[in-house]
N, C-alpha and C. Protein backbone atom coordinates (compact mmCIF):
# COMPACT_ATOMS: atom_id res chain seq x y z
N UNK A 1 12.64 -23.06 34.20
CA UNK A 1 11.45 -23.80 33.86
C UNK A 1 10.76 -23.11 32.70
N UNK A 2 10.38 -23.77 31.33
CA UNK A 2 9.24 -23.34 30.41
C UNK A 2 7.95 -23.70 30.93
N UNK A 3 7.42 -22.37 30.08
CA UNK A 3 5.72 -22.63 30.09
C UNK A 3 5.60 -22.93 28.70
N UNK A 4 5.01 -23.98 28.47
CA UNK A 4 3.92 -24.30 27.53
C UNK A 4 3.30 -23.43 26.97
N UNK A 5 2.94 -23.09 25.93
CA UNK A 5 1.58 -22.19 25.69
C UNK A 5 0.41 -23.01 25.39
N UNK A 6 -0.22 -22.97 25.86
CA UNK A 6 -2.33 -23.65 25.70
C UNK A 6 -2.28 -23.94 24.10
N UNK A 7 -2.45 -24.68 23.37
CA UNK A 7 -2.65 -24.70 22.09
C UNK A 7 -3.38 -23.50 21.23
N UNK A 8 -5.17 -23.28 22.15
CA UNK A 8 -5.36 -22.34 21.80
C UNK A 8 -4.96 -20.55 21.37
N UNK A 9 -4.31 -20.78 22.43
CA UNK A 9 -3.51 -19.33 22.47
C UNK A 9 -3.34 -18.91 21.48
N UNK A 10 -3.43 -17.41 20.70
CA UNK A 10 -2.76 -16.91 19.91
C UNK A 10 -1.75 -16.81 19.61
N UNK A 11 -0.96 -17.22 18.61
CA UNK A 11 0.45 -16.99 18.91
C UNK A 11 1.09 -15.86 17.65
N UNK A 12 2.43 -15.04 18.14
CA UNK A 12 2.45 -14.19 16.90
C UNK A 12 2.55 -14.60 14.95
N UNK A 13 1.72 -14.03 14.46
CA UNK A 13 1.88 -14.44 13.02
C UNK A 13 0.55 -15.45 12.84
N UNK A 14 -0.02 -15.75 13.94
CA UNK A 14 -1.26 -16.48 13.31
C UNK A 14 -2.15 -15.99 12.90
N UNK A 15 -2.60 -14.41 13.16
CA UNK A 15 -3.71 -13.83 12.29
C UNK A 15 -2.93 -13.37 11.31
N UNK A 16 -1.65 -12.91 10.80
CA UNK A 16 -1.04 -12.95 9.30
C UNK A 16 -1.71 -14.23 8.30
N UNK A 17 -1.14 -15.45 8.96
CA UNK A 17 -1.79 -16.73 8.24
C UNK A 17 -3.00 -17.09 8.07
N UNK A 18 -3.86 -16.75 8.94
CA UNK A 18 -5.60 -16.67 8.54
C UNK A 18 -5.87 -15.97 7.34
N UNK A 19 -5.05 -14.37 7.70
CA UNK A 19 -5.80 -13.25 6.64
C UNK A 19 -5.19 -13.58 5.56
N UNK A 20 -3.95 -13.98 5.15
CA UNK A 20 -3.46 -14.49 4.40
C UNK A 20 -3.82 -15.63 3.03
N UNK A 21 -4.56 -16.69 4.23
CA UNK A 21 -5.55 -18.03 3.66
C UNK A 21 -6.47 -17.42 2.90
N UNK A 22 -7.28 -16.36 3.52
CA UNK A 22 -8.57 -15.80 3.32
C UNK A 22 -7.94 -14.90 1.82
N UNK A 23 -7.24 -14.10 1.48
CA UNK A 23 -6.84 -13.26 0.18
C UNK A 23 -6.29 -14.71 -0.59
N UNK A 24 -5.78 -15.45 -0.21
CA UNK A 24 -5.13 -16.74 -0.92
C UNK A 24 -6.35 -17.72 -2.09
N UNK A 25 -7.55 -17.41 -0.58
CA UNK A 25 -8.94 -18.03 -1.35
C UNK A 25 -9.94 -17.54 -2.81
N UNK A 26 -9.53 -15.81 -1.88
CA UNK A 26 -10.46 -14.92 -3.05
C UNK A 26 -9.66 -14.99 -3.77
N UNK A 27 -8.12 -15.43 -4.16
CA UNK A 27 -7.45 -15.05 -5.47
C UNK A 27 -7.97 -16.09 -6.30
N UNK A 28 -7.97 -17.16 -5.73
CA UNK A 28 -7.95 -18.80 -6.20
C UNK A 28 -9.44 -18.72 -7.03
N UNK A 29 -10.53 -18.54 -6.18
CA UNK A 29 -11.87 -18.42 -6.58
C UNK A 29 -11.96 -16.99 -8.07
N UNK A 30 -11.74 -16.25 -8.05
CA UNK A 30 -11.36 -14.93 -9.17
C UNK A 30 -10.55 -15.58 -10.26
N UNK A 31 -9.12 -16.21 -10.28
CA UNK A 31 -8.57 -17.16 -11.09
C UNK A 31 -9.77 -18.18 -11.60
N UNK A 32 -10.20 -18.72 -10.79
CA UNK A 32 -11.26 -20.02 -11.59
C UNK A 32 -13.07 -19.44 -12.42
N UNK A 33 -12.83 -18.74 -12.05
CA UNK A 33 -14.20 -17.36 -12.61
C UNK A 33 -13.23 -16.82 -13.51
N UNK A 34 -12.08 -15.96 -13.84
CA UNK A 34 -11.79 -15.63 -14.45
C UNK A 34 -11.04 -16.47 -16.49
N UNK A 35 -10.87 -17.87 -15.64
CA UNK A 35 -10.07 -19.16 -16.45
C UNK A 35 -11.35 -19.70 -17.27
N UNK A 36 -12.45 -19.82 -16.70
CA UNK A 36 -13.89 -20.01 -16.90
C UNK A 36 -14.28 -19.38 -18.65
N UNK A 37 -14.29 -18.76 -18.87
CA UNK A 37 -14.93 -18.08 -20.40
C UNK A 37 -13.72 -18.64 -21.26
N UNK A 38 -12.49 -18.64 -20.86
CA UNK A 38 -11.51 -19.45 -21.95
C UNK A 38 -12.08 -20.51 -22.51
N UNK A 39 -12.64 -21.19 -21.45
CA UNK A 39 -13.25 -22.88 -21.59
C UNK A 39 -14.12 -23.04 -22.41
N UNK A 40 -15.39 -21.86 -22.07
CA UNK A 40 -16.51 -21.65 -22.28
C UNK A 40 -16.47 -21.57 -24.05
N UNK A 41 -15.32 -20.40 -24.39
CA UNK A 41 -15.62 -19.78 -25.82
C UNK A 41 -16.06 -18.60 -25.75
N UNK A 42 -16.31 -17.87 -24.24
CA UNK A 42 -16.58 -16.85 -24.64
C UNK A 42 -16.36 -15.50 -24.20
N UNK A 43 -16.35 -14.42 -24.32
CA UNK A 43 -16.01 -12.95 -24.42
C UNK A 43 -14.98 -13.70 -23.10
N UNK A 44 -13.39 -12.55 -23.09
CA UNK A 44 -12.94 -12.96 -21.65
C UNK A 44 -13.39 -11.76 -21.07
N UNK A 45 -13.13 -12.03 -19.95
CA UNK A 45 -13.36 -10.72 -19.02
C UNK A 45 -12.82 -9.85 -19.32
N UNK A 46 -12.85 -8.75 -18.73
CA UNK A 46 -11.61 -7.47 -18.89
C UNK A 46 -10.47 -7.54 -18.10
N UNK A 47 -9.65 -6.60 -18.01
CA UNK A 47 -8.12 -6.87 -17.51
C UNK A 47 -8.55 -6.95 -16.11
N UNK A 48 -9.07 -6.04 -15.62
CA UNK A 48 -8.97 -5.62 -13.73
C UNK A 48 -9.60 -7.13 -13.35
N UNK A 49 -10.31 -8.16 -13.67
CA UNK A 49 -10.61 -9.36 -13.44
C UNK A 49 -9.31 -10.35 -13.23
N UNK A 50 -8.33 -9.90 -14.27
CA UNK A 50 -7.20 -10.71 -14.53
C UNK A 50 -6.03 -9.84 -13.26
N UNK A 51 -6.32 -8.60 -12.84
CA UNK A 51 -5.93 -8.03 -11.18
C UNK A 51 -6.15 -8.61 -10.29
N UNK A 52 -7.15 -8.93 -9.99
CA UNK A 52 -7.57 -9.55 -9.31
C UNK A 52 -7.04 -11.32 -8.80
N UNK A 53 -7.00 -11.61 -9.77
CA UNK A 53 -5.73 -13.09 -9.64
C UNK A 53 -4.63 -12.99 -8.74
N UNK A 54 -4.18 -11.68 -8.79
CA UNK A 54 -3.20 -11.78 -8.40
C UNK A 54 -3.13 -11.63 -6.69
N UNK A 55 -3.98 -11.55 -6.12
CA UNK A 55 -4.44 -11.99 -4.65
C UNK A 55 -3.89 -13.08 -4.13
N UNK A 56 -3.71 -14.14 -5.20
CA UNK A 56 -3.33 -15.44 -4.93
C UNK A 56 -2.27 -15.59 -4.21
N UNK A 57 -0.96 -14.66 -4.99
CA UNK A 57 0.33 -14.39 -4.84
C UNK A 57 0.65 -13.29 -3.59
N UNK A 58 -0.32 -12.07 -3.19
CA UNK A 58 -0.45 -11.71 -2.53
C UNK A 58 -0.31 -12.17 -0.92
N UNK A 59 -1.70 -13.38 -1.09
CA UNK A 59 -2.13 -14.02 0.08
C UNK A 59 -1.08 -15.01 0.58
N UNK A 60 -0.48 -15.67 -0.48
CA UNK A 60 0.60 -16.49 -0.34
C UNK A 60 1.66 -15.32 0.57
N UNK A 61 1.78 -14.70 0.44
CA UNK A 61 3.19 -13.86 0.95
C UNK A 61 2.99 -12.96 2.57
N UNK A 62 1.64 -12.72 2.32
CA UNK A 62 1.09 -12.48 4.19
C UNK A 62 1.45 -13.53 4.63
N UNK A 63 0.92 -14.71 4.20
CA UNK A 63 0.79 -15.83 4.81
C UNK A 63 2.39 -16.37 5.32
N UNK A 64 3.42 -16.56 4.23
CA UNK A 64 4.49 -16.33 4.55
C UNK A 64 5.18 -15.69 5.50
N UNK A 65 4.58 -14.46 5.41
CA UNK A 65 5.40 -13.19 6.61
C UNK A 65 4.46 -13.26 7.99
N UNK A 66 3.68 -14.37 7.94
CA UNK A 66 3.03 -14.51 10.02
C UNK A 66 4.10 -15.95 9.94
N UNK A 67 4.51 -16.98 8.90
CA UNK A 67 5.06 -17.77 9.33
C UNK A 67 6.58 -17.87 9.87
N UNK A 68 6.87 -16.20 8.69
CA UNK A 68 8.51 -16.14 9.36
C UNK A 68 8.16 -15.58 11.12
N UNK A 69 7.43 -14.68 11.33
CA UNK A 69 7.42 -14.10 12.57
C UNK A 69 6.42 -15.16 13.38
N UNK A 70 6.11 -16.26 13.03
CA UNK A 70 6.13 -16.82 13.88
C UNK A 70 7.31 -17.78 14.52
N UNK A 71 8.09 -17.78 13.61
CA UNK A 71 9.41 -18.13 13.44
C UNK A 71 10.55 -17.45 14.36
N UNK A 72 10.38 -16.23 14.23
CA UNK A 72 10.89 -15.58 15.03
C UNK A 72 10.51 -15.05 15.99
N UNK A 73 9.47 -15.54 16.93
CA UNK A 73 8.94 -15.36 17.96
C UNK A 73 9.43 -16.80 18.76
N UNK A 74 9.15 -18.18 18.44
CA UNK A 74 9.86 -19.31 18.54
C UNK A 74 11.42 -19.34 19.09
N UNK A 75 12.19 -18.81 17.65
CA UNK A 75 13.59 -18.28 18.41
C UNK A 75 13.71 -17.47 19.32
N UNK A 76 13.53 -16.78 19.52
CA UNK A 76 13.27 -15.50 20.62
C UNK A 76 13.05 -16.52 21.90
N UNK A 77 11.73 -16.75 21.87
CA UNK A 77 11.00 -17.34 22.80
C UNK A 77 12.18 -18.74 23.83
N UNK A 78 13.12 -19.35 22.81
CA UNK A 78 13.82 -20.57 23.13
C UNK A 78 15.08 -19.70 23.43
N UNK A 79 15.50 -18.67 23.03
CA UNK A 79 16.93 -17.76 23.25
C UNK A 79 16.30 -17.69 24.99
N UNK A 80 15.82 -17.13 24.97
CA UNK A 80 15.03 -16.43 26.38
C UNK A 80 15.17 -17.77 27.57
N UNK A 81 14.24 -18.81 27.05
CA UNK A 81 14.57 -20.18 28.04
C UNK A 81 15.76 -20.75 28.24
N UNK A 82 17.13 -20.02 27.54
CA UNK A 82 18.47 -20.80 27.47
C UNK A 82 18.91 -19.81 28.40
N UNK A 83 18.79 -18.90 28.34
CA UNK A 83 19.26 -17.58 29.03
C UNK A 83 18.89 -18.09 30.37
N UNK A 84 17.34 -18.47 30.80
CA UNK A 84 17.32 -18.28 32.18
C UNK A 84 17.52 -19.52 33.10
């Protein structure tokens, strides 16, 4: 017999994908502040602003690595119910 898990439940890799969203956001928001003075005409920022972008790519890839292990918690989880 399987159990269900509660929707709510935590499951593994879902706080990867939150914290993930969350660095995904600040990259996105820093990119559009940073893209901003191109538009404008004026002075660009300095480089460590243009570091900062790169959060985007960052956040994308946490986010990625709670979805593989949630992935592989899934398999696991269905190996285990075949087994018993």
């Amino acid at each position: 017999m399987t159990v269900t898990p509660h929707p709510d439940d935590a499951r593994p890799g879902d706080g990867l994908v939150k914290a993930g969203g969350i660095v995904f956001a600040i990259g996105a928001v820093a990119t559009l502040v940073t893209m901003t003075p191109l538009f404008l005409g004026t002075d660009p920022f300095p480089s460590y602003a243009w570091a900062v972008c790169m959060l985007m790519g960052v956040g994308f890839a946490i986010s990625a690595a709670g979805v593989l292990r949630s992935a592989a918690a899934q398999r696991k989880a269905a190996r285990a119910s075949q087994a018993a």
